[in-house]
C-alpha atoms as a PDB file:
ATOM      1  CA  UNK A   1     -10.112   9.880  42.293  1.00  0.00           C
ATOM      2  CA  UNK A   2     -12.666   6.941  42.545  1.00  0.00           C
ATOM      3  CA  UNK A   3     -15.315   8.648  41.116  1.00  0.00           C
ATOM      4  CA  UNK A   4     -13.422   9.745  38.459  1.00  0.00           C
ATOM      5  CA  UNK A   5     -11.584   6.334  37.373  1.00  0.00           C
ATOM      6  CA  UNK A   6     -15.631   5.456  37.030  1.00  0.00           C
ATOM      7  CA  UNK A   7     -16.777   8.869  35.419  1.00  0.00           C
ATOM      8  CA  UNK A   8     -13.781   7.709  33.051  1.00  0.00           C
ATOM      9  CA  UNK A   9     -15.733   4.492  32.022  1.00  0.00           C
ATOM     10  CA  UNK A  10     -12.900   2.409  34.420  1.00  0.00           C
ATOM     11  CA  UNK A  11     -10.158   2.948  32.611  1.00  0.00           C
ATOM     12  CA  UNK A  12      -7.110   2.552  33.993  1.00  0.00           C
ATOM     13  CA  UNK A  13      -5.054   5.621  35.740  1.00  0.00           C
ATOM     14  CA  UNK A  14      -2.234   5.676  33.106  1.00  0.00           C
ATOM     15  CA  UNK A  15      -5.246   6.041  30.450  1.00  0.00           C
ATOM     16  CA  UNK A  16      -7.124   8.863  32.700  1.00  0.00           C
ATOM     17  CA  UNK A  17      -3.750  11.085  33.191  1.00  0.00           C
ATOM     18  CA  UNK A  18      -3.115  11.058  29.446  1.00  0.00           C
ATOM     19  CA  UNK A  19      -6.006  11.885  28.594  1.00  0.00           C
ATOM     20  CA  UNK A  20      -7.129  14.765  31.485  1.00  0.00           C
ATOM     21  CA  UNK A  21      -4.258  17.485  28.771  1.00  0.00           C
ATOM     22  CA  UNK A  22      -7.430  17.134  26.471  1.00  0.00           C
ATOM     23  CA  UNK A  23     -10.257  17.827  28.800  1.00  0.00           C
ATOM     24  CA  UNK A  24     -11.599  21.809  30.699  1.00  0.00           C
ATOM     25  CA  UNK A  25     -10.121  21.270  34.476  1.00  0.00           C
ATOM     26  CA  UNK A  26      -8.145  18.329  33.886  1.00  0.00           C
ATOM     27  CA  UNK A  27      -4.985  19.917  36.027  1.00  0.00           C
ATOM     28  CA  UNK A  28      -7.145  19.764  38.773  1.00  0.00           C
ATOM     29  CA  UNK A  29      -7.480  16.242  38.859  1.00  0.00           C
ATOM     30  CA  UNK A  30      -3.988  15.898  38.045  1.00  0.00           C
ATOM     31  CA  UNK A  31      -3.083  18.329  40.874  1.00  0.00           C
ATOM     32  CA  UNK A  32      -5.194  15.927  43.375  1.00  0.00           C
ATOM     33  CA  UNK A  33      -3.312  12.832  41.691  1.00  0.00           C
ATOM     34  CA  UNK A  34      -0.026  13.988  42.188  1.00  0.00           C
ATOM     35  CA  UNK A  35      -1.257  15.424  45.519  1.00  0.00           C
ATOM     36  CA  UNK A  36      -2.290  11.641  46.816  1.00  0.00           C
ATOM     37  CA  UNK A  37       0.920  10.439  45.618  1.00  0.00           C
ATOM     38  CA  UNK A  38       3.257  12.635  47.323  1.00  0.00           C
ATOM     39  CA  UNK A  39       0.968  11.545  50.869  1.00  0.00           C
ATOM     40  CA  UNK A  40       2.280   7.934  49.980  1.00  0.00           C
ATOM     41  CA  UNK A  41      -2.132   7.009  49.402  1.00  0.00           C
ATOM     42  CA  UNK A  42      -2.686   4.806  47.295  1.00  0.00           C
ATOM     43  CA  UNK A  43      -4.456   6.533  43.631  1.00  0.00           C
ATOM     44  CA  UNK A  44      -7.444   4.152  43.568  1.00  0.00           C
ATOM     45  CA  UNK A  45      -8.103   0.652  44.130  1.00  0.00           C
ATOM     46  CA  UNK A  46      -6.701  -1.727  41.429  1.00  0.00           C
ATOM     47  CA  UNK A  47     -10.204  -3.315  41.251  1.00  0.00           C
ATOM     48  CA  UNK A  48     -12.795  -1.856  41.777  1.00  0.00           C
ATOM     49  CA  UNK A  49     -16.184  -3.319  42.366  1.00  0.00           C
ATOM     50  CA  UNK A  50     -17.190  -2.362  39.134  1.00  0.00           C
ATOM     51  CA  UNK A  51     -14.137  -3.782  36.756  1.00  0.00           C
ATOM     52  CA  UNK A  52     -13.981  -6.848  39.426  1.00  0.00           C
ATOM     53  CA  UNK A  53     -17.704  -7.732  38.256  1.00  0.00           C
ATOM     54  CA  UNK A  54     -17.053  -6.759  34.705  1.00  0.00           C
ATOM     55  CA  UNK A  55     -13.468  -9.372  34.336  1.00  0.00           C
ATOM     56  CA  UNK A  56     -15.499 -11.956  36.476  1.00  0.00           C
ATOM     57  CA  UNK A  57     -18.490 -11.799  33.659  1.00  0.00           C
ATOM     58  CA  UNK A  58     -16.933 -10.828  30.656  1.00  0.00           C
ATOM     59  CA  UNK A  59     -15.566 -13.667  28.249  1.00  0.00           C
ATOM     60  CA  UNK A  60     -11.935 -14.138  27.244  1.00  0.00           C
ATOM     61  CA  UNK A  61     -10.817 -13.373  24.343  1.00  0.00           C
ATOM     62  CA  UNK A  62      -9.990 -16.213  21.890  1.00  0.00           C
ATOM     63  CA  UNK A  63      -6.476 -17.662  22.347  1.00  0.00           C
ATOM     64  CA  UNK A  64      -6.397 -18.721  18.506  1.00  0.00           C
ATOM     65  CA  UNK A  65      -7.448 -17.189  15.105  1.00  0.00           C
ATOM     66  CA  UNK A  66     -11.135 -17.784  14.627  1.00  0.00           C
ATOM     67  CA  UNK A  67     -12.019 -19.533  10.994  1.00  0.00           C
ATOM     68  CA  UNK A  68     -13.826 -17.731   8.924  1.00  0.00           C
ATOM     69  CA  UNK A  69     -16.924 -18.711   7.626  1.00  0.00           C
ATOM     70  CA  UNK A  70     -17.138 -20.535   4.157  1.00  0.00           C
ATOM     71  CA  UNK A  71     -19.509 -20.496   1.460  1.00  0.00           C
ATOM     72  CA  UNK A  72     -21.188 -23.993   1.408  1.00  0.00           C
ATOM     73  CA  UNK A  73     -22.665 -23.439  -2.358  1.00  0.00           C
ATOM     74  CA  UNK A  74     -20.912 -21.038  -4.630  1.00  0.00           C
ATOM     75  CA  UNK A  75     -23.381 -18.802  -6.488  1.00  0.00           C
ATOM     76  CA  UNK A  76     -23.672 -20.501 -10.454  1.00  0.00           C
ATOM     77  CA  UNK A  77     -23.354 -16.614 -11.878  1.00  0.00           C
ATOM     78  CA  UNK A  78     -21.813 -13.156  -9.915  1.00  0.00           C
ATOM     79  CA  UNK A  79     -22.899  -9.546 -11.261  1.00  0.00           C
ATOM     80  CA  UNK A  80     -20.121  -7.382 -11.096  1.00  0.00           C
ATOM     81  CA  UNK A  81     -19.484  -3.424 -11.712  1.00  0.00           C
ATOM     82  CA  UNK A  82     -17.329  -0.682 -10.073  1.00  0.00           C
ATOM     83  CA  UNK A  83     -18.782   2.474  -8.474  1.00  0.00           C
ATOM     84  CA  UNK A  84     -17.757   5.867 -10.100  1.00  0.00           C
ATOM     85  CA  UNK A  85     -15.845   7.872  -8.551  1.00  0.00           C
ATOM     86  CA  UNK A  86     -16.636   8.924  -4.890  1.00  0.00           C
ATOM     87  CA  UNK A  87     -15.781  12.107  -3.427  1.00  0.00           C
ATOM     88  CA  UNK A  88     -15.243  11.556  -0.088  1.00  0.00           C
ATOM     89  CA  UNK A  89     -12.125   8.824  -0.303  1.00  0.00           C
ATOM     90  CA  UNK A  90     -12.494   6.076   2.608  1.00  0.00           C
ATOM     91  CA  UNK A  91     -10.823   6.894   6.198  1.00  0.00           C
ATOM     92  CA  UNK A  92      -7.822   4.319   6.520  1.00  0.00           C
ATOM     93  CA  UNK A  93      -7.195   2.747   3.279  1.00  0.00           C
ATOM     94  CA  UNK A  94      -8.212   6.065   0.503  1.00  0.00           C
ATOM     95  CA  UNK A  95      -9.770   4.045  -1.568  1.00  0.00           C
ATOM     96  CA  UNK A  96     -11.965   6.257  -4.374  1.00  0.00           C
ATOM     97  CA  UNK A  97     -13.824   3.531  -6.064  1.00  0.00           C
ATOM     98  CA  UNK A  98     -15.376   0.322  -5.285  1.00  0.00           C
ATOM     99  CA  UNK A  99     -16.450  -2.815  -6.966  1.00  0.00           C
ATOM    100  CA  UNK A 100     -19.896  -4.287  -6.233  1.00  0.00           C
ATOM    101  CA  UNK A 101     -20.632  -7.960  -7.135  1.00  0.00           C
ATOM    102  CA  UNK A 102     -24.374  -9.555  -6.309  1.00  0.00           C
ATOM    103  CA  UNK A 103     -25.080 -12.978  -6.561  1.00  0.00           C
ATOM    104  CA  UNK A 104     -28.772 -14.594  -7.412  1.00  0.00           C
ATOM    105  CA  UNK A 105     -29.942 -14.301  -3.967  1.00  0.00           C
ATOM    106  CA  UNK A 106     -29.221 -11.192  -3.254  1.00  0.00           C
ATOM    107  CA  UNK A 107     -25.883 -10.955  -1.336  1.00  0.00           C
ATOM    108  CA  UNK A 108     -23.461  -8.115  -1.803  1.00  0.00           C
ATOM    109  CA  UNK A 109     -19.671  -8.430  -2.437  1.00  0.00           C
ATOM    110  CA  UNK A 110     -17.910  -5.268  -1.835  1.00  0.00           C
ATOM    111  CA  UNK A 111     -14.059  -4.437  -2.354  1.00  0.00           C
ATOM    112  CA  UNK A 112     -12.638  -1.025  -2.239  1.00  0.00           C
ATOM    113  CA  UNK A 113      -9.903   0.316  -4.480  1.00  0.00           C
ATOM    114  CA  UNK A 114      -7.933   3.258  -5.084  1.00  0.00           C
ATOM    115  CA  UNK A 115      -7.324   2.808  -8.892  1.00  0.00           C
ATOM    116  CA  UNK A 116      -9.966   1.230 -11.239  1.00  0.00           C
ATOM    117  CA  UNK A 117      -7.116  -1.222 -12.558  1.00  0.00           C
ATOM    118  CA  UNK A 118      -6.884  -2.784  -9.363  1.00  0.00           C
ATOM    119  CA  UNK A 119     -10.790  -4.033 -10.673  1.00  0.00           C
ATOM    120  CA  UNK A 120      -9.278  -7.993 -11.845  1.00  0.00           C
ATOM    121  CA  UNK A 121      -7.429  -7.886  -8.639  1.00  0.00           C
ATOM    122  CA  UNK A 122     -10.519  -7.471  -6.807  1.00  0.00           C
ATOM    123  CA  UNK A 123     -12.556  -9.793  -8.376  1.00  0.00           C
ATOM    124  CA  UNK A 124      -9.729 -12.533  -7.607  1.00  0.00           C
ATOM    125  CA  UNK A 125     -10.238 -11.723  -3.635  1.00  0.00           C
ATOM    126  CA  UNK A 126     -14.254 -12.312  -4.805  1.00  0.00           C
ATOM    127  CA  UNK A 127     -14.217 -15.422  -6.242  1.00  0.00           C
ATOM    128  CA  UNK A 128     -11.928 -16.758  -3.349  1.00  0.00           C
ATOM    129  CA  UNK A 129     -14.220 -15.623  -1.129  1.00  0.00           C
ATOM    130  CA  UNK A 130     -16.909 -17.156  -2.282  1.00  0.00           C
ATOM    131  CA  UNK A 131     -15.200 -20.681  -2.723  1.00  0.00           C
ATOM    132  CA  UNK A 132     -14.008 -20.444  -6.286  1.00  0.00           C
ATOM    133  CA  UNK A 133     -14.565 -18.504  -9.523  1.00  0.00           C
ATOM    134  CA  UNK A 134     -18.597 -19.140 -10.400  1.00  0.00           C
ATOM    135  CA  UNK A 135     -19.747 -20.470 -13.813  1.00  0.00           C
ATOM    136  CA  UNK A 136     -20.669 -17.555 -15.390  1.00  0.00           C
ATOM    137  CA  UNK A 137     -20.185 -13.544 -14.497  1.00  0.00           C
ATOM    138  CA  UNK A 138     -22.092 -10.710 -15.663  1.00  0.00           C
ATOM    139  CA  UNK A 139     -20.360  -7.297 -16.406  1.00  0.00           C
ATOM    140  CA  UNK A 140     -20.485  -4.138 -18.414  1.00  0.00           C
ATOM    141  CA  UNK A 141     -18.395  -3.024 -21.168  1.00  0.00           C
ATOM    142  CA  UNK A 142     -16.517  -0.760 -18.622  1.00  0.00           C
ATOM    143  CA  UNK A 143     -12.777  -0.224 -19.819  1.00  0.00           C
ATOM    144  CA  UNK A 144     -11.351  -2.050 -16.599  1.00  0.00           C
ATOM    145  CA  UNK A 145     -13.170  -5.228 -17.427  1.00  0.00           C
ATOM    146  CA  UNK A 146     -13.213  -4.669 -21.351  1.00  0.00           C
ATOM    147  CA  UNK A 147      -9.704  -5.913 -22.489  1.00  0.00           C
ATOM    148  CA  UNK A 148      -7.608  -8.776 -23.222  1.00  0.00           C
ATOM    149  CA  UNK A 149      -5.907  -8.889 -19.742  1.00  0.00           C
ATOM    150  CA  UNK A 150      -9.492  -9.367 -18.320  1.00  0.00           C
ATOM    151  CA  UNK A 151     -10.424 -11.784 -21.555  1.00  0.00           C
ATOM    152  CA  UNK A 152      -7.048 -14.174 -20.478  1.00  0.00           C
ATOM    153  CA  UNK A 153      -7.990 -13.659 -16.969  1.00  0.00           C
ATOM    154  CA  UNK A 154     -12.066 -15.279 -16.920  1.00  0.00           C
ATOM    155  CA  UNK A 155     -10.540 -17.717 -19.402  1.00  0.00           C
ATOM    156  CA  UNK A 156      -7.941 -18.638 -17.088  1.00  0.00           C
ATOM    157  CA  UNK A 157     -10.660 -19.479 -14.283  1.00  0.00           C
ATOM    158  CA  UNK A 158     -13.066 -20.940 -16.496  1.00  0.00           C
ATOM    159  CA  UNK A 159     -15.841 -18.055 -16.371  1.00  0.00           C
ATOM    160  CA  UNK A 160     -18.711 -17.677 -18.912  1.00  0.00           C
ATOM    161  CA  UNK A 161     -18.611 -13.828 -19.681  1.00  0.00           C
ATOM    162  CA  UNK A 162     -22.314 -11.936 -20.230  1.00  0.00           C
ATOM    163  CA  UNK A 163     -20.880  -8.616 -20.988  1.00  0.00           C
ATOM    164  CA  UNK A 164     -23.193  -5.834 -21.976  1.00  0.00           C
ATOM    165  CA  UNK A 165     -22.718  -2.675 -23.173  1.00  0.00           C
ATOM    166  CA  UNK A 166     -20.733   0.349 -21.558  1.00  0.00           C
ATOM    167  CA  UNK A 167     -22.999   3.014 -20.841  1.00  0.00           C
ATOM    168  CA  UNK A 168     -26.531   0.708 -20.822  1.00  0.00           C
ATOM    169  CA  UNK A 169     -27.094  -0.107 -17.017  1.00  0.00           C
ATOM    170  CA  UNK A 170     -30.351  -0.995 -17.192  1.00  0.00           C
ATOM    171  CA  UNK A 171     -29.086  -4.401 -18.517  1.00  0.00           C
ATOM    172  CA  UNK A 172     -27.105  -4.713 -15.546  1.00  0.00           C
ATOM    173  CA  UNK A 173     -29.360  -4.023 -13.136  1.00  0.00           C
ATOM    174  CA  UNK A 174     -28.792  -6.413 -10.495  1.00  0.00           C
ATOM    175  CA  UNK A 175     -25.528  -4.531  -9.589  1.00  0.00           C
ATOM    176  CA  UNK A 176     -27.106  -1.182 -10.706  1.00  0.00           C
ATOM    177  CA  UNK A 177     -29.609  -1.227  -8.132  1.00  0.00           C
ATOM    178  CA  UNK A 178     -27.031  -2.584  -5.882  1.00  0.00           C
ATOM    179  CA  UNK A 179     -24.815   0.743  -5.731  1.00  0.00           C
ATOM    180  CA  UNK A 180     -28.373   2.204  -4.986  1.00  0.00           C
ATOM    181  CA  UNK A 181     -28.649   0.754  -1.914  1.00  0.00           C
ATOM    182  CA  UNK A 182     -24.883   1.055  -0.598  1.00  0.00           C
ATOM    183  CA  UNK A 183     -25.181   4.591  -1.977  1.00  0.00           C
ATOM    184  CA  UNK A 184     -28.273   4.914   0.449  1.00  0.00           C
ATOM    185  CA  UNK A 185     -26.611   3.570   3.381  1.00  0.00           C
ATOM    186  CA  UNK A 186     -23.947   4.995   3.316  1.00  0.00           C
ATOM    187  CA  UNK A 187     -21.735   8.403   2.228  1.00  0.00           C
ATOM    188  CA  UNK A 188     -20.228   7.525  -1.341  1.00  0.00           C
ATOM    189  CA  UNK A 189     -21.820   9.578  -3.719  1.00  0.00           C
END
């Protein structure tokens, strides 16, 4: 049973036996278990040399909520535009679109959503992430981001608006050329 508490990457036993109805041969070991069990032996060693090195080595895990890192400079101007459609929704949260904002140097903002209305909600979660709205914002003429809601909403943070025109990306193409490169890394198509 030793050598398979370590073939079982040390797990513990109540782990091993729960998972043994999911592997070939797996009532063998469980025959042997409750065999040793009946005898009165003891199933394996509650440390072994192994897991005794690995908890003497390993660090704790933190006792309090870590802080999150801040943004020390907010970018002056954020390009933002949401992702089409993507076939293959995401695992835990089905979301089916995303929206993409790049700053001037480069960095990506990402949020996921399941509805394309859910786009000034997003951009909200952005600009607190990055320490505040920025001074100016750079977006398409998409519908989501092309109405009064969204007009009330940039005025409300104080936003300069650069909005181009639906359907011309190449005058967005700091955000066009970022979906490029998610799209790349990863499976949204």
């Amino acid at each position: 049973l030793e050598y398979w508490h370590a073939l079982a990457g040390h797990l513990e036993w109540i782990t091993i036996l729960e998972g043994l109805d999911f592997i070939e041969g797996g009532d063998f070991v469980r025959a042997i278990h409750t065999l040793r069990k009946s005898k009165g032996t003891s199933e394996c060693k509650l440390h072994c040399d192994a897991c005794a090195r690995m908890k003497a080595k390993g660090k704790p895990a933190p006792k309090s909520r870590t802080t999150r890192c801040t943004c020390e400079h907010p970018p002056d101007k954020l390009y933002i535009d949401a992702s089409g459609a993507i076939d293959c929704p995401s695992v835990y949260h089905n979301f089916l679109y995303y929206l993409l904002a790049t700053t001037e140097k480069g960095f990506f903002l990402v949020q996921g959503m399941t509805f394309k209305s859910q786009s000034l909600f997003q951009i909200a979660k952005m600009f607190s992430e990055v320490g505040g709205p920025p001074r100016a914002v750079g977006i398409d003429g998409a519908g989501e981001l092309d109405s009064r809601v969204s007009e009330r909403f940039f005025a409300h943070h104080l936003v300069q608006v650069d909005r181009g025109v639906a359907g011309e990306h190449w005058k967005l193409a700091r955000a066009e050329r970022g979906h490029g490169t998610l799209k790349t890394m990863t499976r949204c198509t």
